[in-house]
Protein backbone atom coordinates (compact mmCIF):
# COMPACT_ATOMS: atom_id res chain seq x y z
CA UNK A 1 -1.88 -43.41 -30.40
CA UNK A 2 -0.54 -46.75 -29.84
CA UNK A 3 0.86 -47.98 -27.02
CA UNK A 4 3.11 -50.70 -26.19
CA UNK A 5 2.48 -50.98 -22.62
CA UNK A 6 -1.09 -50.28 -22.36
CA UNK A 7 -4.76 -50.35 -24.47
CA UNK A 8 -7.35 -47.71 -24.98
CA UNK A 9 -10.92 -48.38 -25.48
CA UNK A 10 -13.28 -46.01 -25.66
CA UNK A 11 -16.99 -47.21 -25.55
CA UNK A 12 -20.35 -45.28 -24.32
CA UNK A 13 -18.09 -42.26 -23.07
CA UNK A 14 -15.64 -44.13 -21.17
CA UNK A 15 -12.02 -44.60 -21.48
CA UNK A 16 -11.19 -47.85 -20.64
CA UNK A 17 -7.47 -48.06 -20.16
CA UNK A 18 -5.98 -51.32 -19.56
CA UNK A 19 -2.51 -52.00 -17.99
CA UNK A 20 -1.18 -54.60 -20.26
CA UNK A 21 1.81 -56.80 -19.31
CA UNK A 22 0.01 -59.75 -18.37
CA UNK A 23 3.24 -62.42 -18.34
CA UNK A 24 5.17 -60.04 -15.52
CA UNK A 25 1.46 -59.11 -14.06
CA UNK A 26 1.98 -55.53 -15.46
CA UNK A 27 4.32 -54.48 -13.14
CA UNK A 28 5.25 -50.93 -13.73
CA UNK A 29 8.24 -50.15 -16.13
CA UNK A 30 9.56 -46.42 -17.10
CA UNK A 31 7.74 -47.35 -20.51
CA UNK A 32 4.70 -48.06 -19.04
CA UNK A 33 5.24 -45.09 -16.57
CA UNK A 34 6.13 -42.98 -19.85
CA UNK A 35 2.97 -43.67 -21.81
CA UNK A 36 -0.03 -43.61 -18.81
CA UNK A 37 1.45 -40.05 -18.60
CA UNK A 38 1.11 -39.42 -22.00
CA UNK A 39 -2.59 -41.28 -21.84
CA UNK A 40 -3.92 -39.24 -19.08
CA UNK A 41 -3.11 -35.93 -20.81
CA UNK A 42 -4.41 -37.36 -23.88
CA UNK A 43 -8.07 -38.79 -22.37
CA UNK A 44 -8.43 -35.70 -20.27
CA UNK A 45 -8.85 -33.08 -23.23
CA UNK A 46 -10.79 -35.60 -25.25
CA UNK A 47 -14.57 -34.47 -25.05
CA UNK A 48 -15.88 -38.02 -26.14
CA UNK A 49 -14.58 -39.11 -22.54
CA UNK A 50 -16.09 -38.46 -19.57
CA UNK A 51 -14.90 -40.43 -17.60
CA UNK A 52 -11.55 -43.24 -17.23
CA UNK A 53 -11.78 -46.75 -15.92
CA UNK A 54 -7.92 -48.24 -15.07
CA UNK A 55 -7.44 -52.33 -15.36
CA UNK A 56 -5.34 -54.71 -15.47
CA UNK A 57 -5.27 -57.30 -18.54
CA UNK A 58 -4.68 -60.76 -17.37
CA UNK A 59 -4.80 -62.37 -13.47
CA UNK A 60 -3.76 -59.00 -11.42
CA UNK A 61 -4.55 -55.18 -11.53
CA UNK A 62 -0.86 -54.44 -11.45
CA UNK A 63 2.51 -56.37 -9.27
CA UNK A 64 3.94 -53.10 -8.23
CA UNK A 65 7.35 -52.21 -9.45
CA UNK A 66 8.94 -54.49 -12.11
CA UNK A 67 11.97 -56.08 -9.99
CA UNK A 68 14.36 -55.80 -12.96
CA UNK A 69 13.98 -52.56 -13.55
CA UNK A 70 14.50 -52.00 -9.76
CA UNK A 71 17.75 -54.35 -9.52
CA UNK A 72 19.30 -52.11 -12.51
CA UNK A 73 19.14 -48.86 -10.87
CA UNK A 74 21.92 -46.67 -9.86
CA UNK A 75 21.85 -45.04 -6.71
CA UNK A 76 21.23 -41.62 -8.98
CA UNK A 77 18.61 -43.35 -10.72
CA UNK A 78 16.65 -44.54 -7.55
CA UNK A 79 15.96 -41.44 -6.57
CA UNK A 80 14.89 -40.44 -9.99
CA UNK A 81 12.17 -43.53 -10.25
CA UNK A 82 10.72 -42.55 -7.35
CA UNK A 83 10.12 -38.88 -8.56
CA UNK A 84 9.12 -40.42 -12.02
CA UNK A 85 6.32 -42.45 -10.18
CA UNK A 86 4.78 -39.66 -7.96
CA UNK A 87 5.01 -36.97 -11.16
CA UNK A 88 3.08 -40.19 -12.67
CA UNK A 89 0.25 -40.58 -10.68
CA UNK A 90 0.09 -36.98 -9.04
CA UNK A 91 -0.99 -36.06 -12.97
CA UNK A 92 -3.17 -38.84 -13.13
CA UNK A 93 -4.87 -37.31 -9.46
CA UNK A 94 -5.17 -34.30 -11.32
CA UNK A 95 -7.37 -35.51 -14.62
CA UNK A 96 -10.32 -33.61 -14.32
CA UNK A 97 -12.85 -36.21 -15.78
CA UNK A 98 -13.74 -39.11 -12.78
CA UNK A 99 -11.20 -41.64 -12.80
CA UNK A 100 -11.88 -45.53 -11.42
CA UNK A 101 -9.96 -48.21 -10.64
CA UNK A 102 -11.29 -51.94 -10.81
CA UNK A 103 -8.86 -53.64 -8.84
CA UNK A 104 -8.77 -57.52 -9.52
CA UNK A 105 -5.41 -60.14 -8.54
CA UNK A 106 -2.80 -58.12 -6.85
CA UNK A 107 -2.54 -54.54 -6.59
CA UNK A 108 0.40 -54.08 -4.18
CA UNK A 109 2.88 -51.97 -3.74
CA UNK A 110 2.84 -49.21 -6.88
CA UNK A 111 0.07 -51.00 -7.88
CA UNK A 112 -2.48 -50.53 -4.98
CA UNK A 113 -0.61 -46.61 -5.13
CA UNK A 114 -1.66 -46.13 -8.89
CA UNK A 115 -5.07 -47.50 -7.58
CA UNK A 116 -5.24 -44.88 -4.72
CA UNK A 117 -4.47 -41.89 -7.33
CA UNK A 118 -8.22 -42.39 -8.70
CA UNK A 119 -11.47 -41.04 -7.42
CA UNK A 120 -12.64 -44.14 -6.69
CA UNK A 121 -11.27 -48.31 -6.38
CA UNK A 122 -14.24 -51.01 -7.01
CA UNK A 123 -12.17 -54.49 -6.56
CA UNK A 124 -13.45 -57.69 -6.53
CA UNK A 125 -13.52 -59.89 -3.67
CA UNK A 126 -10.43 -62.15 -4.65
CA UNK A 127 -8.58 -59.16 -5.09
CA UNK A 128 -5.29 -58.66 -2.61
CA UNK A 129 -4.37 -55.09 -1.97
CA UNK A 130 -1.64 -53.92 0.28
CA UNK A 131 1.68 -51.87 0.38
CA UNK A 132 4.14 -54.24 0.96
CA UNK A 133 7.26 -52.37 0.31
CA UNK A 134 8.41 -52.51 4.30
CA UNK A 135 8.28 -56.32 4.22
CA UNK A 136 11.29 -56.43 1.40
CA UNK A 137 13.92 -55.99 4.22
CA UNK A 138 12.06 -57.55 7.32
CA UNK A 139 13.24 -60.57 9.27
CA UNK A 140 12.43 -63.72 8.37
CA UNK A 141 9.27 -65.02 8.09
CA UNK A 142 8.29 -62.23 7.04
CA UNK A 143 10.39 -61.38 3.99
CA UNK A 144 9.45 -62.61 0.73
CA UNK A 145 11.03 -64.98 -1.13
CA UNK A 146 11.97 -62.40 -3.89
CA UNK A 147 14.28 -60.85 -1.77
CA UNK A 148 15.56 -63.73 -0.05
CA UNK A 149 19.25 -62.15 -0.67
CA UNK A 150 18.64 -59.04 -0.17
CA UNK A 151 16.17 -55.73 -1.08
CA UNK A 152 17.64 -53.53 -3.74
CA UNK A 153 15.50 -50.72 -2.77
CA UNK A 154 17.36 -51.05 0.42
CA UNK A 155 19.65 -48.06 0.88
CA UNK A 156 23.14 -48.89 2.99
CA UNK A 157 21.82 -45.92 5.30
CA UNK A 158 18.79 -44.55 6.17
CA UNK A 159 15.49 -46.09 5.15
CA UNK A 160 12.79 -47.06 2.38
CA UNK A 161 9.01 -46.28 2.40
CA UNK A 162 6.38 -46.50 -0.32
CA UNK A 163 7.66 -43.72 -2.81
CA UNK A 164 4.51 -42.93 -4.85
CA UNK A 165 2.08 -41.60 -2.55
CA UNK A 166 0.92 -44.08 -1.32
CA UNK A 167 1.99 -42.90 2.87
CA UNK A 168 -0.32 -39.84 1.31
CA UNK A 169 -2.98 -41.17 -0.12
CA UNK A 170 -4.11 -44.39 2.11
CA UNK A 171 -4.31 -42.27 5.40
CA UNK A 172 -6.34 -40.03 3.23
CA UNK A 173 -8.32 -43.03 2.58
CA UNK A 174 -8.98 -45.29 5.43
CA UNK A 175 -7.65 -43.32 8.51
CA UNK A 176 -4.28 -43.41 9.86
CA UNK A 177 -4.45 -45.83 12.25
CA UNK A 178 -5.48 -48.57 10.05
CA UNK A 179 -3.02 -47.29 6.92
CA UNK A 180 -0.20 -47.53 9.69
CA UNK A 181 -1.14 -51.08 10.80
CA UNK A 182 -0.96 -51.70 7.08
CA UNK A 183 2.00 -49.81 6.25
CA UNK A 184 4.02 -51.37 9.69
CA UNK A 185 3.07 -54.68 9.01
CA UNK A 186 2.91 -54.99 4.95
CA UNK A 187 -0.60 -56.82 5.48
CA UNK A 188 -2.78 -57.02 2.85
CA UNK A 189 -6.53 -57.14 2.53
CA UNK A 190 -8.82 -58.87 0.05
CA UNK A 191 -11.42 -56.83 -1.71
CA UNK A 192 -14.19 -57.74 1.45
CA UNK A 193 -11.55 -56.85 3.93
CA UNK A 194 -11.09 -53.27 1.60
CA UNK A 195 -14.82 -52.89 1.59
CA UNK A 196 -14.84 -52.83 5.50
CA UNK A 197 -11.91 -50.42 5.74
CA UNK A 198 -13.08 -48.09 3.65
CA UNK A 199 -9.97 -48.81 1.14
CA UNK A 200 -12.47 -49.69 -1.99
CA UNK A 201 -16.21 -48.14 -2.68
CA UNK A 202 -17.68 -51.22 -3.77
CA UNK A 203 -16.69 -54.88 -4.06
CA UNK A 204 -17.96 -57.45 -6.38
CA UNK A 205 -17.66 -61.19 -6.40
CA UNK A 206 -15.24 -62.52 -8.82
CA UNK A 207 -17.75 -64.25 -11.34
CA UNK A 208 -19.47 -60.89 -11.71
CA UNK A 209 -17.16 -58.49 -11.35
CA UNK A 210 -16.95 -57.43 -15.30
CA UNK A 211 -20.55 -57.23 -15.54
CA UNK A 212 -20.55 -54.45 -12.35
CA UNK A 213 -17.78 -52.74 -13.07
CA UNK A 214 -19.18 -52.56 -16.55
CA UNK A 215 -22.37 -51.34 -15.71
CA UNK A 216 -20.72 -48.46 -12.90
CA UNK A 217 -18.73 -46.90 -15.38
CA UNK A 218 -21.42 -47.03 -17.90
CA UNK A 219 -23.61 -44.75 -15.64
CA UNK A 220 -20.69 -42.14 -14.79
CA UNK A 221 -20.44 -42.13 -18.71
CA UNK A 222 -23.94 -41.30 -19.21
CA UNK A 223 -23.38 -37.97 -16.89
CA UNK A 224 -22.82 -35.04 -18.33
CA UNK A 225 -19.17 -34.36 -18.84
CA UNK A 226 -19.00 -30.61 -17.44
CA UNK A 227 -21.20 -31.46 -14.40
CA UNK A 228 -18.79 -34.63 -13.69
CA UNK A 229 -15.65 -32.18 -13.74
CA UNK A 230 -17.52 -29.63 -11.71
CA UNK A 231 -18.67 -32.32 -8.94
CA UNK A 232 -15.12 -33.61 -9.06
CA UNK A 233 -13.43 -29.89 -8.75
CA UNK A 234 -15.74 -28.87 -5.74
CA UNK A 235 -15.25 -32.17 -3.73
CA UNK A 236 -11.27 -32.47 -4.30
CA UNK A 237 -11.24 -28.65 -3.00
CA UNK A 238 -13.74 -28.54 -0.21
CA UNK A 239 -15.86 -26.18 -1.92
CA UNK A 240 -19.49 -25.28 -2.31
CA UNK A 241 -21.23 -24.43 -5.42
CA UNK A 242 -22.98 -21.11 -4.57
CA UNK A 243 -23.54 -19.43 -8.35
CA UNK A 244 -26.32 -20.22 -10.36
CA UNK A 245 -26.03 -21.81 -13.73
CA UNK A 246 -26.02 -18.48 -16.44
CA UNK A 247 -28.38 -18.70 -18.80
């Protein structure tokens, strides 16, 4: 299938799906949300893939939300994006084949929480990697420029927090002290800074991080495709693998 929001390659057993709105730093859209839902089903049933590496085309892994498609929400709507994003990546959690992200340029906000919904985030060391949501309605200095006149995720009452997973997943990932000094303070971290936390498996430097992130998913494509799912299954569950192979 084509896509208008993404790009499918597969090469030596690996699906190499690339995020591709490079002018607005592929920000997420509902089209873009619409077809990675619609990829993931498709590359998980496909046996030429064993495994899925997730990009970005361009300078960044992925801005987050796209701010226009935030500023034209209804109050209705809102709470439907946010259950469109976590049905989004929750499926992509789920894909049974190993999934990896190689995290270059930003990945903040729903982009560092797309990036926590694989198995595993390689980044390179220029890479800058935080959710930043809480910062959209801070005091000044702290609040970007963006929303200088005010956050439209902002509800009148209550409050906002990341909406994707991501107050799930990076606890999961790095502790919950450290996610909560991240998630208080919408700090982010380059991919070094990652590395030490315990936020990405590997980092790379930036004039080789193609060539590593091409050879890493090259050898979880050479694994055999049932014992990848099977490794995968018994980790995400906490089990053991007690049966021997029939046969």
């Amino acid at each position: 299938m084509a896509y208008d929001t993404l790009t499918v390659k597969i090469s030596d057993n690996v699906a190499w799906l690339t995020l591709n709105r490079p002018d607005k730093l592929n920000a997420l859209n509902p089209k873009m949300m619409e077809e990675l839902r619609h990829a993931f089903n498709d590359l998980d049933e496909r046996e030429d893939v064993r495994a899925v590496l997730i990009r970005g085309e361009g300078r960044a892994f992925c801005a987050g939300m796209d701010l226009k498609w935030s500023e034209e929400l209804s109050d209705a709507e809102r709470l439907e994006q946010g259950r469109l994003g976590g049905k989004t990546f929750d499926m992509m959690e789920r894909m049974e084949v190993p999934v990896i992200a190689a995290v270059h340029g930003h990945a903040v906000g729903g982009g560092l929480e797309i990036a926590l919904a694989a198995d595993l985030i390689v980044a390179s060391e220029e890479s800058n990697m935080g959710l930043v949501e809480i910062t959209l309605s801070a005091d000044p200095p702290f609040r970007p420029k963006m929303t200088e006149d005010g956050d439209p995720d902002q509800p009148t009452f209550g409050g906002s927090a990341p909406g994707w997973g991501g107050v799930r997943r990076l606890p999961e990932r790095i502790g919950k002290a450290r996610a909560k000094q991240m998630l208080f303070t919408g700090m982010t971290v380059d991919g070094r800074k990652g590395y030490e936390m315990g936020l990405v498996a590997d980092v790379y430097p930036a004039d080789e991080f193609e060539a590593q992130v091409t050879e890493l998913a090259t050898r979880i494509g050479a694994m055999n495709r049932s014992n990848l799912r099977l490794v995968k299954e018994l980790v995400n569950t906490g089990a053991d693998w007690v049966e021997p192979h029939v046969g």
